[in-house]
Protein backbone atom coordinates (compact mmCIF):
# COMPACT_ATOMS: atom_id res chain seq x y z
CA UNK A 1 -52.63 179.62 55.84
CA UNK A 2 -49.42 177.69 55.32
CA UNK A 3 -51.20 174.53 53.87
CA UNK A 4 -53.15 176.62 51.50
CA UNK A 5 -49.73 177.71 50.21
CA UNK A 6 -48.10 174.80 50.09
CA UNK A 7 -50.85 173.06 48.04
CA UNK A 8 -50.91 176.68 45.40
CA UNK A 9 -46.90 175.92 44.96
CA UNK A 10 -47.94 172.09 45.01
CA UNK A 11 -50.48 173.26 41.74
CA UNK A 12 -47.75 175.21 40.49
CA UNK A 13 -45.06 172.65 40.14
CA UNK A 14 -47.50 170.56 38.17
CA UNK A 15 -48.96 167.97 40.40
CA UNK A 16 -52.53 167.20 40.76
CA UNK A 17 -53.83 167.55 44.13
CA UNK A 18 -56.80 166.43 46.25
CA UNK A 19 -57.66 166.53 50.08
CA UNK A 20 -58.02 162.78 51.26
CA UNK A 21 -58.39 160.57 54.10
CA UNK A 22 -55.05 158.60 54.69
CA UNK A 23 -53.83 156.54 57.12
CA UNK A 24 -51.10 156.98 59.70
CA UNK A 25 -49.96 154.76 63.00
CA UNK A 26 -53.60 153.28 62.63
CA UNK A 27 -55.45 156.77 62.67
CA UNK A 28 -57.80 158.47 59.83
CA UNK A 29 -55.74 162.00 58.95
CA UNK A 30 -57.54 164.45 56.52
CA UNK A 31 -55.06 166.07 54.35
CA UNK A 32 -53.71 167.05 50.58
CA UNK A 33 -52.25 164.99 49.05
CA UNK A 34 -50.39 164.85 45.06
CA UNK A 35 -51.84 162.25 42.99
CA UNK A 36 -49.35 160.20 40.63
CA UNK A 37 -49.31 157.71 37.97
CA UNK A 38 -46.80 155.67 40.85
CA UNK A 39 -49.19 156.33 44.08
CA UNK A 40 -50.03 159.50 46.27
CA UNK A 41 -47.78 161.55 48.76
CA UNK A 42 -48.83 164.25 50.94
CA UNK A 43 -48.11 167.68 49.70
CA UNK A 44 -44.92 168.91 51.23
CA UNK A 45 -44.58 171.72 54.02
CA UNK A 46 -42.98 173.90 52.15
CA UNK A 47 -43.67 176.87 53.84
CA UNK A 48 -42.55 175.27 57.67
CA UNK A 49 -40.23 172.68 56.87
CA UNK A 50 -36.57 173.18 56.25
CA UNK A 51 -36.43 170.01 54.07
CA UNK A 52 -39.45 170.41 51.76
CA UNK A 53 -38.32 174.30 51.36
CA UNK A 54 -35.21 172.99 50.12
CA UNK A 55 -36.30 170.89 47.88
CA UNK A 56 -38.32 173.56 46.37
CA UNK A 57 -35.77 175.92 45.81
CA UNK A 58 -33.92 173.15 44.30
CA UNK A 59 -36.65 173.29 41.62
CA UNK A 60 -37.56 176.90 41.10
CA UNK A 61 -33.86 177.27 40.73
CA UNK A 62 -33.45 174.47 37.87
CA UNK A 63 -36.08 176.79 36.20
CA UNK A 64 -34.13 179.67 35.97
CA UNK A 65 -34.25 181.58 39.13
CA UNK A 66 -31.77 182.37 42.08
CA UNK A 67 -32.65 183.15 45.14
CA UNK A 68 -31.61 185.87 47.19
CA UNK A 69 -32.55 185.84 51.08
CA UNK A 70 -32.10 188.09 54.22
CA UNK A 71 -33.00 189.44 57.98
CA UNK A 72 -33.88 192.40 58.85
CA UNK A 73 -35.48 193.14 62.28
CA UNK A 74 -35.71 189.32 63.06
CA UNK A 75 -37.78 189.01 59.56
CA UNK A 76 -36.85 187.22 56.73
CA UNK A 77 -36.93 188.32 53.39
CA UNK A 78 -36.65 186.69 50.08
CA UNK A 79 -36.48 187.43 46.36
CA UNK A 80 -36.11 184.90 43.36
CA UNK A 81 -34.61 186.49 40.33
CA UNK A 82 -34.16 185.23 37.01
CA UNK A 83 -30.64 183.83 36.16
CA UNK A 84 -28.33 186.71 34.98
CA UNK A 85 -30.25 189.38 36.27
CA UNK A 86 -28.62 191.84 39.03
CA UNK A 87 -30.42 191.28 41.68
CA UNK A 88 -29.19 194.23 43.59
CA UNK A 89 -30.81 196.85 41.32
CA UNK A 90 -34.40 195.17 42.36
CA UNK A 91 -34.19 194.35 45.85
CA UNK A 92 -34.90 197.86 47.05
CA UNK A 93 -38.40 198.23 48.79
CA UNK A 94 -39.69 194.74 48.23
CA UNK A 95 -42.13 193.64 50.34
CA UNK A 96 -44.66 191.28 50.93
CA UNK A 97 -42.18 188.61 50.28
CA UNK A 98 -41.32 187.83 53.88
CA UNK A 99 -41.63 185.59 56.60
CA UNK A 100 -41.33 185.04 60.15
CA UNK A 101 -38.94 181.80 59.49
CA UNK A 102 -37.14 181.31 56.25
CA UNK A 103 -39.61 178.35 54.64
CA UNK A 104 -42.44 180.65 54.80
CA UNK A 105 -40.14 183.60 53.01
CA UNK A 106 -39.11 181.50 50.22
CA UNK A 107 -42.17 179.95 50.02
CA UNK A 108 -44.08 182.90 49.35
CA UNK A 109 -40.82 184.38 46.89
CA UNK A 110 -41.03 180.53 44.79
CA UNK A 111 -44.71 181.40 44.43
CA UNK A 112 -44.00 184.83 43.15
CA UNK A 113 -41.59 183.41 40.78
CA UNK A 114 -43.52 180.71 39.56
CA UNK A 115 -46.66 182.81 39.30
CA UNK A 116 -46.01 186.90 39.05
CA UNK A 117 -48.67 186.61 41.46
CA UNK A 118 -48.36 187.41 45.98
CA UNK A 119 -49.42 185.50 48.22
């Protein structure tokens, strides 16, 4: 499931992607991958890596959103709301934007935010 995500946000921020056959320490490795005018990269884990989830919140946010995250019962929860909204007044009874780790929270709350649409 967490690949599937990662290449909808992948869509989402605008890069074209295709499943290929690359090359790594001398083995074949299926995978997506976002095609470029300057070469390929594999689409970023951004729903399991700390990193790549960073790096996406560093660009939902220069669209206009902040992000608002937190536990409850060993869950994580999180919420992107546009700039200059209170966030406070519409974080009562959200759900369906969580996660067991944080990535996969904010992951699914970018795609919300980028889409109107759950994952």
């Amino acid at each position: 499931m967490s690949r599937e995500l990662d290449v909808a946000i992948a869509r989402v921020l605008g890069f074209e992607v295709q499943e290929r056959t690359h090359f790594f320490d001398g083995y074949a490795k299926r995978d997506w991958m976002c095609i470029e005018d300057n070469g390929t990269h594999i689409v970023p884990s951004y729903s399991t890596d700390g990193n790549a989830m960073l790096k996406l919140d560093a660009e939902v946010r220069k669209r206009g959103w902040n992000l608002f995250l937190w536990n409850e019962n060993d869950i994580w929860y999180a919420v992107y709301e546009e700039k200059g909204k209170e966030i406070e007044d519409e974080v009562e009874g959200v759900e369906g934007i969580s996660g067991r780790i944080i990535p996969e929270a904010v992951a699914k709350a970018a795609y919300y935010a980028l889409t109107g649409k759950g994952w």
